[in-house]
Protein backbone atom coordinates (compact mmCIF):
# COMPACT_ATOMS: atom_id res chain seq x y z
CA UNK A 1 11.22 -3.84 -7.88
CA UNK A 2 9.90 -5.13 -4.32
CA UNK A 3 5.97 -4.49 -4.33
CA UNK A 4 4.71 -1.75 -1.74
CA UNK A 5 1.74 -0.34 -1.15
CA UNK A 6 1.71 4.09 -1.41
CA UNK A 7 -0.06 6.32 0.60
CA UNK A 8 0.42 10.24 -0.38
CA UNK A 9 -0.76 13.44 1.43
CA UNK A 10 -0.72 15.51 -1.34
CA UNK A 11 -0.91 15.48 -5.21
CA UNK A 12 2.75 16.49 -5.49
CA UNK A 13 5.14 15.45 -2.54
CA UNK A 14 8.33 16.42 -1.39
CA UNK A 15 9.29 13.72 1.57
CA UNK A 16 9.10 10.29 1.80
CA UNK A 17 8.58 8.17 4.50
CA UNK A 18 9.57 4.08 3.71
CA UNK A 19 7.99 2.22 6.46
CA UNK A 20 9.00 -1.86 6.94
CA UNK A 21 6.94 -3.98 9.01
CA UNK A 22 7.80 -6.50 11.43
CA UNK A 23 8.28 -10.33 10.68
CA UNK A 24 5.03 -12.11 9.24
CA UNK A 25 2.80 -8.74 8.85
CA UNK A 26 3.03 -7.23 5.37
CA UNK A 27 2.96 -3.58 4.15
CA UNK A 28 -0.99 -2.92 5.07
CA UNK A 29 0.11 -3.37 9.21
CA UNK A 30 0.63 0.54 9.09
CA UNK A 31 -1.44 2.76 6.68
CA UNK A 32 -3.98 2.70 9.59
CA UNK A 33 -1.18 4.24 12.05
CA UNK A 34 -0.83 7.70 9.76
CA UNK A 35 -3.56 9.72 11.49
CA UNK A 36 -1.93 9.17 14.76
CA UNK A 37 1.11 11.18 13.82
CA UNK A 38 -0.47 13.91 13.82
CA UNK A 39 1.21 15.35 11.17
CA UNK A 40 0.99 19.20 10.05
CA UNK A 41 -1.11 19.34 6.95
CA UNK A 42 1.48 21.28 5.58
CA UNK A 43 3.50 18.39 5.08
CA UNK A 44 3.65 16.44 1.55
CA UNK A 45 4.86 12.90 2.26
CA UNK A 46 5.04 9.81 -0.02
CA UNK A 47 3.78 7.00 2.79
CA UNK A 48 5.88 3.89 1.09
CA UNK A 49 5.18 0.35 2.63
CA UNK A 50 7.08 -2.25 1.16
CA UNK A 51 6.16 -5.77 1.51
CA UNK A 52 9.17 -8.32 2.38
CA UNK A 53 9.21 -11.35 0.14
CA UNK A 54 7.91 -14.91 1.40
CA UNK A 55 10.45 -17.24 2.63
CA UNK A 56 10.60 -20.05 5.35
CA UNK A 57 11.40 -18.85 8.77
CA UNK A 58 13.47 -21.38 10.69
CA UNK A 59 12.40 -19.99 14.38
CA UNK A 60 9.05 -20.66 13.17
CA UNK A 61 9.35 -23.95 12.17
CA UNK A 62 9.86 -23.87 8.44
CA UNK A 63 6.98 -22.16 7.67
CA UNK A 64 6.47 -19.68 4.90
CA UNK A 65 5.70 -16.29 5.84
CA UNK A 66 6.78 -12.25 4.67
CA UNK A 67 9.98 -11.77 5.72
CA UNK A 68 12.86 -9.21 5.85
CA UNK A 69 15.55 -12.53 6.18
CA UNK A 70 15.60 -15.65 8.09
CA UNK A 71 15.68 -15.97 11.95
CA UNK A 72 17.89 -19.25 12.52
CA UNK A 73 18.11 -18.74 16.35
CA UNK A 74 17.23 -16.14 18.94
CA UNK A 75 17.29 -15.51 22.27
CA UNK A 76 16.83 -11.94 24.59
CA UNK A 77 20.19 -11.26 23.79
CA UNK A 78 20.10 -11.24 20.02
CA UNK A 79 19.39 -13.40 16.69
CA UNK A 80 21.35 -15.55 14.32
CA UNK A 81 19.93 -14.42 11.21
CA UNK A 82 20.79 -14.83 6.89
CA UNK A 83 23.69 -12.63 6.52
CA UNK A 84 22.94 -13.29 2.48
CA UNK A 85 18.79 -11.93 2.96
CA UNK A 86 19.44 -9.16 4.64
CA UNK A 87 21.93 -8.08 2.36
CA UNK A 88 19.07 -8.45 -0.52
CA UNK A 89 17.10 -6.82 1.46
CA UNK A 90 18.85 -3.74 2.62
CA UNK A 91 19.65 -3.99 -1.34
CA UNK A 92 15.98 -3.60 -1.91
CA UNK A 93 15.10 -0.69 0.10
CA UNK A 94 18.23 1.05 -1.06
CA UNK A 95 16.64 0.56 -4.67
CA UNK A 96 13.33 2.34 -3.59
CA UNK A 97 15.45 5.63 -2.15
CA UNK A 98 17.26 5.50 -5.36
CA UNK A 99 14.14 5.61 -7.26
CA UNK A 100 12.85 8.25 -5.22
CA UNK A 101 15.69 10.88 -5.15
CA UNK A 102 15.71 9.79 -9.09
CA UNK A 103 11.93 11.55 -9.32
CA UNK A 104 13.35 14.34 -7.74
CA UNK A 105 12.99 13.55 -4.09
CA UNK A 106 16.36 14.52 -1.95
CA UNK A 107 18.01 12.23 -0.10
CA UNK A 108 17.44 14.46 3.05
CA UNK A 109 14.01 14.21 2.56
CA UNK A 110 13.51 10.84 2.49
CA UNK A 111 13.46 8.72 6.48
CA UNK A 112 13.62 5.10 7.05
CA UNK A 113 10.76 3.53 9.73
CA UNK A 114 10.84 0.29 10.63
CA UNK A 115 9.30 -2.06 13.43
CA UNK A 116 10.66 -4.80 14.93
CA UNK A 117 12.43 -6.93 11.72
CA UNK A 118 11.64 -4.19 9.55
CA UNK A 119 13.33 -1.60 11.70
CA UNK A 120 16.27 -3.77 11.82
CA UNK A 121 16.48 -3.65 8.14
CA UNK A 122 15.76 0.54 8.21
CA UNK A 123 19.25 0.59 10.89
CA UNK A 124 21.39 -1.68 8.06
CA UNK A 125 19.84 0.51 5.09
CA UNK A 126 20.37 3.92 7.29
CA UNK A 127 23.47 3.33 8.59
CA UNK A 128 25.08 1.66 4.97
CA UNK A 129 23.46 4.54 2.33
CA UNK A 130 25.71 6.29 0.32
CA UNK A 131 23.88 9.42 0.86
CA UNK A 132 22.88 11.31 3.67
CA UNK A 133 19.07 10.31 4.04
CA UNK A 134 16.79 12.59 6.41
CA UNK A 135 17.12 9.65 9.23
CA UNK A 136 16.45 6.31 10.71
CA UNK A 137 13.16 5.57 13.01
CA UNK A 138 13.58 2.45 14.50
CA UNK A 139 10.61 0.82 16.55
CA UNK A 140 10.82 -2.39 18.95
CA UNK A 141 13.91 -3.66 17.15
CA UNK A 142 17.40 -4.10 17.03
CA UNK A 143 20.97 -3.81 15.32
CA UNK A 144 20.58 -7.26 13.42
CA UNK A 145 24.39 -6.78 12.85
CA UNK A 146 26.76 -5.52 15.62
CA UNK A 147 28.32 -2.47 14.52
CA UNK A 148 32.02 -3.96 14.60
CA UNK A 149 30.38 -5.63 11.63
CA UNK A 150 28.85 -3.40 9.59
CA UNK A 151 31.48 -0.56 9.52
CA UNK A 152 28.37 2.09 8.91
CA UNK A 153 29.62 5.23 6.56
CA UNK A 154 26.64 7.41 7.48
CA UNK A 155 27.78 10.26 8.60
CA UNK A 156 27.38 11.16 12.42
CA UNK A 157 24.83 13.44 12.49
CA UNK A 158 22.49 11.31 10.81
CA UNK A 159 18.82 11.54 12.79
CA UNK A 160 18.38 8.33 14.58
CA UNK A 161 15.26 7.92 17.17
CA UNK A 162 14.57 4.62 18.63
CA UNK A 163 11.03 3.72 20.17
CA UNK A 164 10.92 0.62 22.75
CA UNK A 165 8.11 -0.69 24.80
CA UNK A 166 9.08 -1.88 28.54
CA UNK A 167 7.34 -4.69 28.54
CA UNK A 168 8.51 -6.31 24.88
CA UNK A 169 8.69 -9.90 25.25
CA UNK A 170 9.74 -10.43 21.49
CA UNK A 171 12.59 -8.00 21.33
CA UNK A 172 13.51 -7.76 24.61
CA UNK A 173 14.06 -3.69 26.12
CA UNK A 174 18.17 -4.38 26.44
CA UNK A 175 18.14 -5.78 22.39
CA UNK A 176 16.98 -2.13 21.83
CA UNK A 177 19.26 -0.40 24.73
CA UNK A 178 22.52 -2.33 22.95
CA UNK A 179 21.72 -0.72 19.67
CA UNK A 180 21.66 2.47 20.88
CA UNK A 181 24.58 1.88 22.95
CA UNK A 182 26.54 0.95 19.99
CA UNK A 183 25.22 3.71 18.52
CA UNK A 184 26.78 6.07 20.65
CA UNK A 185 30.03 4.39 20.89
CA UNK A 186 30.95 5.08 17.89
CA UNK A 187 29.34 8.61 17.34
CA UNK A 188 26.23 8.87 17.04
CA UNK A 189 23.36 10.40 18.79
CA UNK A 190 20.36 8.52 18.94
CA UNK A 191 17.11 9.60 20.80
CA UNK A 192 16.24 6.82 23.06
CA UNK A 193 12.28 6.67 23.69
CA UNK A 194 10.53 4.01 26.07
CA UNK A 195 6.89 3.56 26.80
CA UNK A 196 4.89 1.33 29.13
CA UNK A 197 3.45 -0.92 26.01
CA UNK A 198 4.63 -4.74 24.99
CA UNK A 199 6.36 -5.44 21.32
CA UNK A 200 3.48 -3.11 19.49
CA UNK A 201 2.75 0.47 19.29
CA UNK A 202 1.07 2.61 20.99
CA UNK A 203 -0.96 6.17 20.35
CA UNK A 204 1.92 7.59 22.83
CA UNK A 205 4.35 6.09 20.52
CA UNK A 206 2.92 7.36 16.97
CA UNK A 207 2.49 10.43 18.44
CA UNK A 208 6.50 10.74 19.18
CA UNK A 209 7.26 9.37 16.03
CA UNK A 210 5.30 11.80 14.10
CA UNK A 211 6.85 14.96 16.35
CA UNK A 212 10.11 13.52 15.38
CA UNK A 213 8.88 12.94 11.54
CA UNK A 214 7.99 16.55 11.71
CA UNK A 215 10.70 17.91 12.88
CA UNK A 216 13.35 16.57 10.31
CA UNK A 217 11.00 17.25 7.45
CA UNK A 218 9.60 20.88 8.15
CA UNK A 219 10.64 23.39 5.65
């Protein structure tokens, strides 16, 4: 099992929230963020941060860092990426909500977050599950598949927000307009959320995420 670091807001919890960071961070980039969702105390939420394993990243020269899969080329209209590690990885993640609903979470309660890399591994995971999961948050990132590719068999109602800062210069702002477009174009309804920040996130943005985060996992 993939080692992740767990942050709960209650002695017994009901949700989960599996949160991916970007490319080179690990899974202590976003513990610090929790207080900034505001969250009603109300809520009990399993905080899982997963760390990718370490592998060499072409785009950055060979070297070894935490990674979701390898970046072979990239540009502001997409990336050439490992096929084969993103596969393991969406298999990982997919291990940790089948853990989860196994302890007795459901599958409704449990939502995907991921930034930049990471969130392009929550849209895979989301969008691939065999079960209806409680919904995909995906921050400065991108489909790291077009759709035609990934024939996605979540179902269409399936929560999807996506959070994009206007002046990203890592994941450029039409990388994240093209997922959502593709989104849409094939039926579903993702929230579409910009704000005046660069490829990071801002109190603004945490603050929308944990409104949505709210939302989908009120009682």
């Amino acid at each position: 099992m993939i080692d992740m670091l767990t942050v709960e807001t209650a002695p017994v919890c009901d949700a989960v929230v599996i949160w991916m960071h970007g490319l080179g961070a690990d899974g202590a980039d976003f513990p610090p963020t929790i207080p900034y969702l505001r969250l009603p105390e109300e809520l009990k939420i399993r905080f899982l941060f997963p760390n990718a394993p370490e592998r060499p990243v072409t785009i950055n020269g060979g070297w070894v860092m935490r990674s979701w899969y390898d970046i072979l080329s990239m540009d502001n209209n997409g990336r050439e990426i490992s096929r084969d590690e993103l596969r393991s990885s969406v298999d990982s993640i997919s291990a940790i909500i089948q853990a989860q609903t196994a302890a007795g979470i459901a599958p409704e309660r449990i939502l995907l977050v991921g930034f930049s890399q990471g969130g392009a591994v929550a849209y895979e995971t989301g969008l691939t599950y065999p079960q209806k999961i409680g919904g995909i948050a995906a921050m400065s990132t991108y489909l790291p598949r077009h759709l035609d590719e990934v024939a996605p068999s979540a179902v269409k109602d399936l929560p999807i927000i996506a959070l994009h800062g206007t002046m990203d210069d890592v994941v450029s702002l039409a990388m994240g307009e093209s997922a959502v477009e593709q989104l849409s174009k094939v039926g579903y309804k993702p929230q579409w959320k910009t704000f005046p920040m660069g490829h990071e996130v801002s109190i603004e943005s945490l603050n929308t995420l944990g409104r949505w985060m709210s939302e989908r996992l009120h009682h």
